[in-house]
Each structure stands twice: as structure tokens, then as C-alpha cells.
C-alpha atoms as a PDB file:
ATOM      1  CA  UNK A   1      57.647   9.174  32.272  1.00  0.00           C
ATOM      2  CA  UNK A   2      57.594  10.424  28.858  1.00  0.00           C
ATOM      3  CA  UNK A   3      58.369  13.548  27.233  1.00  0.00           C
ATOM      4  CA  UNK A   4      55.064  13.800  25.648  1.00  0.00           C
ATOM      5  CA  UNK A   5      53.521  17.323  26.642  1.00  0.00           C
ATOM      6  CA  UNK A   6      50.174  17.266  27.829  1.00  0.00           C
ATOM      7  CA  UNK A   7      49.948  20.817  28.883  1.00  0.00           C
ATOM      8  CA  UNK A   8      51.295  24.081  26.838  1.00  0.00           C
ATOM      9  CA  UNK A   9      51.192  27.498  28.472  1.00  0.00           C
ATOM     10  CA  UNK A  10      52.892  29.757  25.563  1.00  0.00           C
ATOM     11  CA  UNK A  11      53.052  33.252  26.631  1.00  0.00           C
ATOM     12  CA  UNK A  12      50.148  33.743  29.245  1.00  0.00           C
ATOM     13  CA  UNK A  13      49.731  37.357  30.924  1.00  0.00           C
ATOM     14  CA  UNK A  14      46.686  38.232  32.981  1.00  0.00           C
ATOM     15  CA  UNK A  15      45.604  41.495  33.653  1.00  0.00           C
ATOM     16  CA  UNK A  16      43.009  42.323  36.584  1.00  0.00           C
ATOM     17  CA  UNK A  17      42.768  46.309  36.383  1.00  0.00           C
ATOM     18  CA  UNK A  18      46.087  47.858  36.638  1.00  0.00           C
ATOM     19  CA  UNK A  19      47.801  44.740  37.795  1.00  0.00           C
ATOM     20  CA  UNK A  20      49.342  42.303  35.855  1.00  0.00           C
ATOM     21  CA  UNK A  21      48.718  38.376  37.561  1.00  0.00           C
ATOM     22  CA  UNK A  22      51.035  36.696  34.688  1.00  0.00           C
ATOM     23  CA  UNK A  23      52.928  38.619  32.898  1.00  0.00           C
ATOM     24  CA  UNK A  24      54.462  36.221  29.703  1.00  0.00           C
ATOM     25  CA  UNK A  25      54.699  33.151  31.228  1.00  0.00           C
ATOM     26  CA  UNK A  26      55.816  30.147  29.125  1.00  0.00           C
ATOM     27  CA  UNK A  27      55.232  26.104  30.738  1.00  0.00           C
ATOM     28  CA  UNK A  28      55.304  22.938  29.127  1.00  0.00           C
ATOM     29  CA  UNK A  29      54.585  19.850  30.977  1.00  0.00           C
ATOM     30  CA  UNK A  30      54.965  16.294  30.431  1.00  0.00           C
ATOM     31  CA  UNK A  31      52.980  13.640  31.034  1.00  0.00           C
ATOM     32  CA  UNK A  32      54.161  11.912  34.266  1.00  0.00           C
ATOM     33  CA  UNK A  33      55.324  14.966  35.938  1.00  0.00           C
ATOM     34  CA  UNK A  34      54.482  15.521  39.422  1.00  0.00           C
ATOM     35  CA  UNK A  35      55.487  19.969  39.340  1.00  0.00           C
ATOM     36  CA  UNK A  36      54.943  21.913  42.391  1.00  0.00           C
ATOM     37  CA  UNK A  37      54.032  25.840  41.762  1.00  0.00           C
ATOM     38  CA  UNK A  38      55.552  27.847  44.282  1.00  0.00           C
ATOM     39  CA  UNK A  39      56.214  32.158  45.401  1.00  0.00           C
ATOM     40  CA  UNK A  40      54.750  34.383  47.251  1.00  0.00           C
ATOM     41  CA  UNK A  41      51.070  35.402  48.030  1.00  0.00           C
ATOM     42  CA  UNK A  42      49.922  37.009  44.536  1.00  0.00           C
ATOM     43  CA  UNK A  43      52.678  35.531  43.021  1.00  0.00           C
ATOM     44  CA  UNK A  44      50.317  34.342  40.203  1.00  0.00           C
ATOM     45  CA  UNK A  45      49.801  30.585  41.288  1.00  0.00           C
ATOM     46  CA  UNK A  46      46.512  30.230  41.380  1.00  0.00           C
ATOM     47  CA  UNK A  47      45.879  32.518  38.386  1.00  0.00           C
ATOM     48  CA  UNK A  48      47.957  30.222  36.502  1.00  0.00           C
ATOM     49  CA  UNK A  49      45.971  26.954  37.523  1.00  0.00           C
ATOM     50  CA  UNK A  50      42.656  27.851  36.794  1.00  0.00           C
ATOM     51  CA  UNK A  51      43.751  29.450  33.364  1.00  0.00           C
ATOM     52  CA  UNK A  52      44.825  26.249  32.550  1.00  0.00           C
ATOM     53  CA  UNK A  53      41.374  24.408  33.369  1.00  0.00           C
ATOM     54  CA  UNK A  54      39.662  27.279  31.249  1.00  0.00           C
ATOM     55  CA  UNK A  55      38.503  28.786  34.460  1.00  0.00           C
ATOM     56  CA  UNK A  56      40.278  31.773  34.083  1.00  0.00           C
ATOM     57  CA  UNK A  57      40.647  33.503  30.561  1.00  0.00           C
ATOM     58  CA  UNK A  58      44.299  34.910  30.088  1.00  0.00           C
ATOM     59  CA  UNK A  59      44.996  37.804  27.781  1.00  0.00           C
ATOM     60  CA  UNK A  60      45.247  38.408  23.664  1.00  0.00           C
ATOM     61  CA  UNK A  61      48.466  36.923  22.522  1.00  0.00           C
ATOM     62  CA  UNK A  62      48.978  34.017  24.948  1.00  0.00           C
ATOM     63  CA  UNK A  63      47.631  30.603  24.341  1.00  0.00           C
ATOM     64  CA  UNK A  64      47.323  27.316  26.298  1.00  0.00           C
ATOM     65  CA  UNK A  65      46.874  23.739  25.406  1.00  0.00           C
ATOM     66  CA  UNK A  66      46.073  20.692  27.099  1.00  0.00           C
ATOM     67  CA  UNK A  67      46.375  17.315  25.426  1.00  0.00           C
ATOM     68  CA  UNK A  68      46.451  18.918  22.483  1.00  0.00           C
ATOM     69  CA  UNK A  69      43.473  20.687  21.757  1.00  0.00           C
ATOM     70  CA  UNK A  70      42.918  23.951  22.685  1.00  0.00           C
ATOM     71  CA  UNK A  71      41.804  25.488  26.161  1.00  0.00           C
ATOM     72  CA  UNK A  72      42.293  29.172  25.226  1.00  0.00           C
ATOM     73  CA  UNK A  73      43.290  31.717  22.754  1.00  0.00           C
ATOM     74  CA  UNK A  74      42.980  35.342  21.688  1.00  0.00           C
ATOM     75  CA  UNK A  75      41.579  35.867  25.323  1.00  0.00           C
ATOM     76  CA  UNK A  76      38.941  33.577  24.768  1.00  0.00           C
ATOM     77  CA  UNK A  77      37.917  29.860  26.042  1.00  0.00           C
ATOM     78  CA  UNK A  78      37.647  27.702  23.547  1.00  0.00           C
ATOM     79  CA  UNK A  79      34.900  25.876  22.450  1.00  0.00           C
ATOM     80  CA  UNK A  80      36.320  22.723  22.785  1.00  0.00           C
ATOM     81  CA  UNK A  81      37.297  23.167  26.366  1.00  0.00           C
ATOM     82  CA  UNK A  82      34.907  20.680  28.257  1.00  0.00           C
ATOM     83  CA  UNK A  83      36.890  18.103  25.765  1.00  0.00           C
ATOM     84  CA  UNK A  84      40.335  19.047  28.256  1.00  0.00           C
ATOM     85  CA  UNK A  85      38.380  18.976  31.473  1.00  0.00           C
ATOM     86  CA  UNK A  86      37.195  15.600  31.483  1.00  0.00           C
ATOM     87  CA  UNK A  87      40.471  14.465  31.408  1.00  0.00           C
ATOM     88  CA  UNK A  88      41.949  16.890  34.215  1.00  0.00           C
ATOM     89  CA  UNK A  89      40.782  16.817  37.991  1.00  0.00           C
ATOM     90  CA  UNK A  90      40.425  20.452  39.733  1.00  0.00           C
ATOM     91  CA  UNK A  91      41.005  20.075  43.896  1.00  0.00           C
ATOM     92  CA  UNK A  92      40.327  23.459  45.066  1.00  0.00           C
ATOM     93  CA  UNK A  93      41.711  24.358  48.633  1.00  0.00           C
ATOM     94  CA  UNK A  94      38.069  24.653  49.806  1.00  0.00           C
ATOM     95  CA  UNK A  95      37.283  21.169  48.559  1.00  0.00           C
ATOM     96  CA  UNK A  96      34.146  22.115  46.801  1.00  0.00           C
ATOM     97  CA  UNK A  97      31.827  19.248  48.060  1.00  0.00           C
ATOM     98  CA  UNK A  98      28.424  19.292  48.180  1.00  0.00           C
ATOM     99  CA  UNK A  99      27.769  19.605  51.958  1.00  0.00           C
ATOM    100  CA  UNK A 100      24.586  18.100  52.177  1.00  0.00           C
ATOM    101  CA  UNK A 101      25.359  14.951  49.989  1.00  0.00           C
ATOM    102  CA  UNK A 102      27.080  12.396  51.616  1.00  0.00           C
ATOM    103  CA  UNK A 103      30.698  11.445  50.451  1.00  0.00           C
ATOM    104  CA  UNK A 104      29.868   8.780  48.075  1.00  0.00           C
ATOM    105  CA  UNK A 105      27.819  11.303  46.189  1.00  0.00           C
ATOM    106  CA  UNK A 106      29.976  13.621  46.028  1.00  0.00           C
ATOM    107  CA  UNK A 107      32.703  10.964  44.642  1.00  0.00           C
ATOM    108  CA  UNK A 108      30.270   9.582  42.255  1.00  0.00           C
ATOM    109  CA  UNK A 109      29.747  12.800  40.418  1.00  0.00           C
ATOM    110  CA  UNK A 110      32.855  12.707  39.134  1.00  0.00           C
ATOM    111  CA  UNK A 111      31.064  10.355  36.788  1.00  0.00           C
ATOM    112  CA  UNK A 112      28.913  13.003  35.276  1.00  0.00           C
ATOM    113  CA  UNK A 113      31.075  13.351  32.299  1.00  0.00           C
ATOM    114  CA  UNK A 114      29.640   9.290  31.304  1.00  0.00           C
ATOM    115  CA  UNK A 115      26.494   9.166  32.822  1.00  0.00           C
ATOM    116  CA  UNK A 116      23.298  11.687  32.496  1.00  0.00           C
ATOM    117  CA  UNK A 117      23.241  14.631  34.787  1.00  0.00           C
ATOM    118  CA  UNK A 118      19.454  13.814  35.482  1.00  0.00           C
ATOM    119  CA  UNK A 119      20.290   9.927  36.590  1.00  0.00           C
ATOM    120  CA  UNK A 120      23.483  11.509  38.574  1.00  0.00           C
ATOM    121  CA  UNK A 121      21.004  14.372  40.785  1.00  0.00           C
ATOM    122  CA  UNK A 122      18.626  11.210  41.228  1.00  0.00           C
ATOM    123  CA  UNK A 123      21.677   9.112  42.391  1.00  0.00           C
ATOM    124  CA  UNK A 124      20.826   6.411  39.861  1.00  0.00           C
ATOM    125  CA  UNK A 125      24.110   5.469  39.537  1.00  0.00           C
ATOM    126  CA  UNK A 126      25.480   2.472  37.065  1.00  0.00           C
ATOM    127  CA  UNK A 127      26.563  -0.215  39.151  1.00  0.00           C
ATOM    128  CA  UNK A 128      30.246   0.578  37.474  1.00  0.00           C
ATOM    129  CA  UNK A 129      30.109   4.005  38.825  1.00  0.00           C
ATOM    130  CA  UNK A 130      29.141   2.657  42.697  1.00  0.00           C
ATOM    131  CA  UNK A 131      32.021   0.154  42.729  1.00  0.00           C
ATOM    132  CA  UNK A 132      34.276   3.153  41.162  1.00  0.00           C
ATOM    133  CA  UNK A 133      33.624   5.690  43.888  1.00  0.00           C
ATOM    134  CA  UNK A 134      34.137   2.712  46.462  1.00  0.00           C
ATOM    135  CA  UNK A 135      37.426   1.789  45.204  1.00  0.00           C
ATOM    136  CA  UNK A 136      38.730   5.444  44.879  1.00  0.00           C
ATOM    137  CA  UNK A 137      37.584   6.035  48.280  1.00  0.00           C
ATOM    138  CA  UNK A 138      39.169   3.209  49.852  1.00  0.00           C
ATOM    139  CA  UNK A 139      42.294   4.793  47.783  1.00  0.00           C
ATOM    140  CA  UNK A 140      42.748   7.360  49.137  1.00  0.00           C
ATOM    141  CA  UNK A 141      41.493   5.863  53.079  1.00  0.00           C
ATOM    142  CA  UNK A 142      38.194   7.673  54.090  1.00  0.00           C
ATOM    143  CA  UNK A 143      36.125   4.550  52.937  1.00  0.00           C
ATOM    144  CA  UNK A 144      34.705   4.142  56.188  1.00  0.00           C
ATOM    145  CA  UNK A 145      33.185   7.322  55.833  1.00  0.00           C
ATOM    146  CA  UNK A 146      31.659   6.789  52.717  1.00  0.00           C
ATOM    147  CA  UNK A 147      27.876   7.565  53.941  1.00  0.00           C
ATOM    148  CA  UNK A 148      28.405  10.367  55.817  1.00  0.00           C
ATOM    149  CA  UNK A 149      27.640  14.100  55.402  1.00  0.00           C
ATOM    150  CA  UNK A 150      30.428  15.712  53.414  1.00  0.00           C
ATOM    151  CA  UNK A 151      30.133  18.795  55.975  1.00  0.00           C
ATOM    152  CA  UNK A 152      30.470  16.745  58.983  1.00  0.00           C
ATOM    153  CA  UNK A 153      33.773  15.320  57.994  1.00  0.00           C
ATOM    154  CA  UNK A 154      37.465  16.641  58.742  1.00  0.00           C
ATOM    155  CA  UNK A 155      39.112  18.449  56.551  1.00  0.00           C
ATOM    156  CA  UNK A 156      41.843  16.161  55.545  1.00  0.00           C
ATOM    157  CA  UNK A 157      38.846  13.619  55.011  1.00  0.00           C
ATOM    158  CA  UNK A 158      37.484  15.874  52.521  1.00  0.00           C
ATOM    159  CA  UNK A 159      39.888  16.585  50.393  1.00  0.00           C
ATOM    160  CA  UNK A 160      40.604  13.051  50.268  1.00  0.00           C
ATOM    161  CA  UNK A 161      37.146  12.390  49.116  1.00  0.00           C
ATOM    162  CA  UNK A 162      37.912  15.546  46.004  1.00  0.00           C
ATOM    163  CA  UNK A 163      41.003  13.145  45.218  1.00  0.00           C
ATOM    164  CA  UNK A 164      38.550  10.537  44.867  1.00  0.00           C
ATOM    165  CA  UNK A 165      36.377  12.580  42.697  1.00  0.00           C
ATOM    166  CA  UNK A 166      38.653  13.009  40.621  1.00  0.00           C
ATOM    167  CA  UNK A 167      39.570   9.544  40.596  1.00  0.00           C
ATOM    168  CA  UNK A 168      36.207   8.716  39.122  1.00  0.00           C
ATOM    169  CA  UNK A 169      36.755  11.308  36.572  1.00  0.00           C
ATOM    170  CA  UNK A 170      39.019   9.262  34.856  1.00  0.00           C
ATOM    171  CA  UNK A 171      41.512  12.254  35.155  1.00  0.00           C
ATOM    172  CA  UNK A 172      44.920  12.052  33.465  1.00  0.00           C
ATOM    173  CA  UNK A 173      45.863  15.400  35.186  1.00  0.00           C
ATOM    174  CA  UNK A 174      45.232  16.442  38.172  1.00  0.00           C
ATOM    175  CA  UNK A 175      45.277  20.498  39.338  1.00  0.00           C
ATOM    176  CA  UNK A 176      45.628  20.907  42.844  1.00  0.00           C
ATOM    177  CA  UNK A 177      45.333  24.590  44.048  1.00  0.00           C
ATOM    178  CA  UNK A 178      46.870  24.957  47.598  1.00  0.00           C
ATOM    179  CA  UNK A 179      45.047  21.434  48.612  1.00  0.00           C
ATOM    180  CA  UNK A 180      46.726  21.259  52.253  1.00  0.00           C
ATOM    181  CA  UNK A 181      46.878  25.180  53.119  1.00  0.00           C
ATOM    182  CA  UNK A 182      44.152  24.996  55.436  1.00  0.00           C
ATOM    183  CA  UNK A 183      44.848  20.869  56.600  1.00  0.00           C
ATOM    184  CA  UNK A 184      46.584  20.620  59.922  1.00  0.00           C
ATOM    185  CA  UNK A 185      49.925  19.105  59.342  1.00  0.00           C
ATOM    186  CA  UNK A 186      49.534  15.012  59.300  1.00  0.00           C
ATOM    187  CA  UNK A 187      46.226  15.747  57.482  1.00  0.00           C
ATOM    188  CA  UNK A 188      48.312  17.633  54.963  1.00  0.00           C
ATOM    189  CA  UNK A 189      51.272  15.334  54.581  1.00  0.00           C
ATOM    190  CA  UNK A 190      48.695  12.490  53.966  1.00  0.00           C
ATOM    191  CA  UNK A 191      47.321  14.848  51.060  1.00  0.00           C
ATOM    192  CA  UNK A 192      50.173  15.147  49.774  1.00  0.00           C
ATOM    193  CA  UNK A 193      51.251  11.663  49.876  1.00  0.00           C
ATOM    194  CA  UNK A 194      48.345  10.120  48.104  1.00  0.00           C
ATOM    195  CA  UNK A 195      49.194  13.132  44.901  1.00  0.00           C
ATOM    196  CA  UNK A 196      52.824  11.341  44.833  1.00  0.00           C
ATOM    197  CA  UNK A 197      51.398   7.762  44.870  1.00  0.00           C
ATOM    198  CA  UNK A 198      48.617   8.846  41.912  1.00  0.00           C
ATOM    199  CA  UNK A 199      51.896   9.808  40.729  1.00  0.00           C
ATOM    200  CA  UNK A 200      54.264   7.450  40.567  1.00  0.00           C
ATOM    201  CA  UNK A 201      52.107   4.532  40.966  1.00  0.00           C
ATOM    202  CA  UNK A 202      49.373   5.204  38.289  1.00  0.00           C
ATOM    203  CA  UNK A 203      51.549   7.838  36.049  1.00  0.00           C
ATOM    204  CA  UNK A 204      48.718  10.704  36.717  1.00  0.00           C
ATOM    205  CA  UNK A 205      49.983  14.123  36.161  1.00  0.00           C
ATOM    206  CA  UNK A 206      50.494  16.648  39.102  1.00  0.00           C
ATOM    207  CA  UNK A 207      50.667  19.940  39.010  1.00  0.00           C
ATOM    208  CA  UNK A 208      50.046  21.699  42.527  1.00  0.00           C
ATOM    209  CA  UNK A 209      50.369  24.811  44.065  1.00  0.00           C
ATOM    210  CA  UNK A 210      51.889  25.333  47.287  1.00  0.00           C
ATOM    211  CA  UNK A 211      53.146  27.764  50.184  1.00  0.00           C
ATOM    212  CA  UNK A 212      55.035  25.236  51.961  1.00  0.00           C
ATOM    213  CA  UNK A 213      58.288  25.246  50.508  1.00  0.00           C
ATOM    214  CA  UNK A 214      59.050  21.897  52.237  1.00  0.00           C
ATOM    215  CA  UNK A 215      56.379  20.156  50.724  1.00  0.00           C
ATOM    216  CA  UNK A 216      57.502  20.887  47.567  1.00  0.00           C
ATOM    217  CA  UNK A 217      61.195  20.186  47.868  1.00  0.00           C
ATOM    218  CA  UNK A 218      60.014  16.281  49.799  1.00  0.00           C
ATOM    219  CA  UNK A 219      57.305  15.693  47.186  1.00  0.00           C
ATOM    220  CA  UNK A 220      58.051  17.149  43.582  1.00  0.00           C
ATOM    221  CA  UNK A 221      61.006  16.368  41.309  1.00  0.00           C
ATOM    222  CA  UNK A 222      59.922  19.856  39.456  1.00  0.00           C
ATOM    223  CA  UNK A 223      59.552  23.123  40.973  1.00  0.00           C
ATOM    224  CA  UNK A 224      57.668  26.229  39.268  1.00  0.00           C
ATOM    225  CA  UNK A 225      58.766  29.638  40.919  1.00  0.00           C
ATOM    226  CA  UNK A 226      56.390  32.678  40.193  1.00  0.00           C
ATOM    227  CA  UNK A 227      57.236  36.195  41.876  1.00  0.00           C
ATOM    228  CA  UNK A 228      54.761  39.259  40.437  1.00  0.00           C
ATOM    229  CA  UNK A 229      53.442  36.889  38.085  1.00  0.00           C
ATOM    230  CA  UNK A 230      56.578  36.206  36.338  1.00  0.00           C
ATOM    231  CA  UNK A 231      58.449  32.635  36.174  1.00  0.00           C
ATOM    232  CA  UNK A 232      62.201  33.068  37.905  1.00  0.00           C
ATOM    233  CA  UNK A 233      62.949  29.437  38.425  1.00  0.00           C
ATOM    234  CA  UNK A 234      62.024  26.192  36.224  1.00  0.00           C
ATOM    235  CA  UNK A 235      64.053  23.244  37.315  1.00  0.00           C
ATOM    236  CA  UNK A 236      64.687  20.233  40.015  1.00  0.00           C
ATOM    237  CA  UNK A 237      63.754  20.994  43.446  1.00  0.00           C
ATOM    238  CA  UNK A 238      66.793  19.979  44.559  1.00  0.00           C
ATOM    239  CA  UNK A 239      68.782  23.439  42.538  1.00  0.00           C
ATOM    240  CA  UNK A 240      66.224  25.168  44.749  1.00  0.00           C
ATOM    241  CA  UNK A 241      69.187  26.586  47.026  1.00  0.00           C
ATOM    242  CA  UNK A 242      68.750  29.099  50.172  1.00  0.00           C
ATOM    243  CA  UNK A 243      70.036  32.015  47.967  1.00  0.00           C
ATOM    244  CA  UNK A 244      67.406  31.117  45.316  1.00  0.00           C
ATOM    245  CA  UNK A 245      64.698  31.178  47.837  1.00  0.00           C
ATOM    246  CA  UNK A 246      65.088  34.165  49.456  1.00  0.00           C
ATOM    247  CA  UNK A 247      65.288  35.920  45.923  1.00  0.00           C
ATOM    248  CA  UNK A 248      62.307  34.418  45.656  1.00  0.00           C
ATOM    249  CA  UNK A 249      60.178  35.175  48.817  1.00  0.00           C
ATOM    250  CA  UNK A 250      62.378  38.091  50.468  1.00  0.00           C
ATOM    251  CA  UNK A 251      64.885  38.697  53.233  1.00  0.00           C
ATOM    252  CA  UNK A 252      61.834  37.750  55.571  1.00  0.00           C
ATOM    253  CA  UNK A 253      61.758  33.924  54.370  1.00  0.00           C
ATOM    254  CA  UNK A 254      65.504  33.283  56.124  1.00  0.00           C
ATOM    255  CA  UNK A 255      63.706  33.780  59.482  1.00  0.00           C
ATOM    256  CA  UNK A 256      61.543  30.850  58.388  1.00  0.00           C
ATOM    257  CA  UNK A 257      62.830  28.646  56.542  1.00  0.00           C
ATOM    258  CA  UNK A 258      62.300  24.724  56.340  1.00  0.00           C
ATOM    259  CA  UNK A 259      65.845  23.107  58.539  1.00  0.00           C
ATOM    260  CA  UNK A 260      66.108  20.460  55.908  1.00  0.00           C
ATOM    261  CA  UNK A 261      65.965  22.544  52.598  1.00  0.00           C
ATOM    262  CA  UNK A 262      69.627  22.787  50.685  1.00  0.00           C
ATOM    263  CA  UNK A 263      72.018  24.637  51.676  1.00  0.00           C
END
């Protein structure tokens, strides 16, 4: 891993109404980092993540980067923006596939950033595309399942198949908002498993919000606290002590806490 950043969050602050989502928060992250964002429920997690892909605008006087050119400023998406999402893969915890299109479509149109939208809705895919969504999806397992309905499969199958999406993007980052919060557990420790290989094994960057603390601490070297949109904890999830995370979530979070997190 290298120091190089390829995402700059300098001073975001998001303000729905009369409460604030982010309130100054500062995060640089290298390429080859695998960072888990974790706190409570409206902690700000999610807010953060989809500012990042330009999906969310943050307020005047914070700025964010990715790659280098700019996502946002002055509480405005920039222009260039599409330029940054090509490059990063969005897994939503919903999935977002296309029901009604079977899973190799749904893979494949992570290609629409190289190949016409009106060949990709006719499924006129390059024969370099086919083979791509093939591969990813054998990737990530649910290969079999390649010609089935997206909405008759599992959900651990489809969120595999959005990893494979993004695969076929060609993404160098991937944003994963809560991906396993509604996956029964193996599905969800398979999830998470294939984001560490993408990791390690092909350098991708991670960056993934989570509720399960435990997931976090087994699968990230980083860890992102947010509590009432502020950041109170940047570091290695193994100074992620007891103390620290009941500062974090509350009294409450004692009662369940993960048996194998530090002492």
C-alpha cells in the first residue's frame, strides 16, 4: 500500500434542517486502504459515503476530492464528478439491481461507462464485456446463477452480484454502505470476505460502513468512528479498546458487546 491519497474529505458538515449530519469532518485515505466507518445510528456514516460519490452535496466551506479532481465544493457537485465515479464502485445495502434483469445484466452494466447506453439496454454487449461479467461473477461465487432473475436470488447472492458490478466498472474504490446489515450472518461474513480479498489481493480501496463492530475489528486495519456527525476516533482497529467503544455507542453497548473485541 502506498501513501498516495485517493480520497480528501477537508472539512465536510451537512446540514438537513436544524440538524447537523457532519459537522467538520476531515479524512484522507490512501490508496490500498481497506477503512471501516463505524457509530451509532445517525452517526453520519452514510451521509459521509454518498457525499463522497457526489451523491450527497455537503455544505459551503468543506470540500472533497477523489483521485484528485474534484467531487464537490462551495456546496456544489462538480462538474467533473462522473470523471471520480467511474473509477469508484457504490454497493448500497439494498443492492440496487435491476429485478427483472437477470444477474449477468445487471453485472454487465457496470460496463456502461465504455460501452453505449443504447447497445447496454439492448444487451449488445462486446464480447470483452460478457467474459468480464463472467469472470467477476465467478469472483465473487454466484456464477452458477448467472441467468437468473436478480429478484429471485438470496440476498447474500445479490450483493455478491453488486460486487461484481462493480468489478466490471473497473473500480479503484469501492464504497460499501452497510452491505451485510440486512445478510444473515454466513451470507454476511462471505460479503465481507470477498471486500478484504478485492483488498489485499487486487489493492482495491475499501471504505465501508458498518454496525457490527466485530466486523470491523476482524476485517479492517483502519477504523473511522463518527458520533453526531463528528469524527472521535481515526486509527487501527486494534486501539479500538472497550472504554473507547462505549464512549462511542453508550453505556447500552457493554450489554452487547462482541466477546472477542480488546479488552
Amino acid at each position: 500500500m502506498t501513501s498516495d491519497p485517493v480520497l480528501s474529505i477537508q472539512a465536510a458538515s451537512k446540514t438537513f434542517g436544524s440538524r447537523r449530519a457532519l459537522d467538520n469532518v476531515s479524512l484522507d485515505v490512501a490508496r490500498g486502504e481497506m477503512i471501516a466507518l463505524i457509530g451509532p445510528s445517525g452517526s453520519g456514516k452514510s451521509t459521509l459515503l454518498r457525499s463522497i460519490d457526489g451523491l450527497q452535496t455537503i455544505d459551503d466551506g468543506g470540500a472533497i476530492t477523489a483521485f484528485g479532481a474534484p467531487v464537490q465544493a462551495r456546496g456544489k457537485v462538480s462538474r467533473e464528478v462522473r470523471k471520480a465515479r467511474v473509477r469508484i464502485g457504490f454497493i448500497a445495502q439494498q443492492f440496487n439491481l435491476v429485478g427483472r434483469l437477470s444477474l449477468f445484466s445487471n453485472v454487465a452494466l457496470g460496463a456502461l461507462g465504455r460501452v453505449s447506453t443504447t447497445r447496454g439496454l439492448l444487451g449488445l454487449w462486446p464480447r470483452e464485456t460478457r467474459e468480464g461479467a463472467m469472470a467477476a461473477l465467478a469472483r465473487v461465487g454466484v456464477a452458477d446463477y448467472a441467468g437468473q432473475r436478480a429478484n429471485t436470488l438470496s440476498g447474500g447472492q445479490q450483493q455478491r452480484g453488486a460486487i461484481a458490478r462493480a468489478l466490471v466498472q473497473r473500480a479503484k474504490v469501492i464504497l460499501a454502505d452497510e452491505p451485510v446489515a440486512s445478510l444473515d450472518p454466513v451470507s454476511a461474513r462471505k460479503v465481507m470476505e470477498i471486500l478484504r480479498d478485492l483488498n489485499q489481493s487486487d489493492g482495491l480501496t475499501v471504505v465501508v460502513t458498518l454496525h457490527q463492530v466485530d466486523y470491523a475489528l476482524r476485517y479492517c486495519d483502519r477504523v473511522v468512528a463518527l458520533k453526531a456527525g463528528q469524527k472521535v476516533y481515526d486509527g487501527p482497529a486494534s486501539g479500538l479498546t472497550r472504554d473507547k467503544l462505549i464512549d462511542i455507542y453508550g453505556p447500552e453497548f457493554e450489554d452487547v458487546f462482541w466477546e472477542g473485541a480488546p479488552q
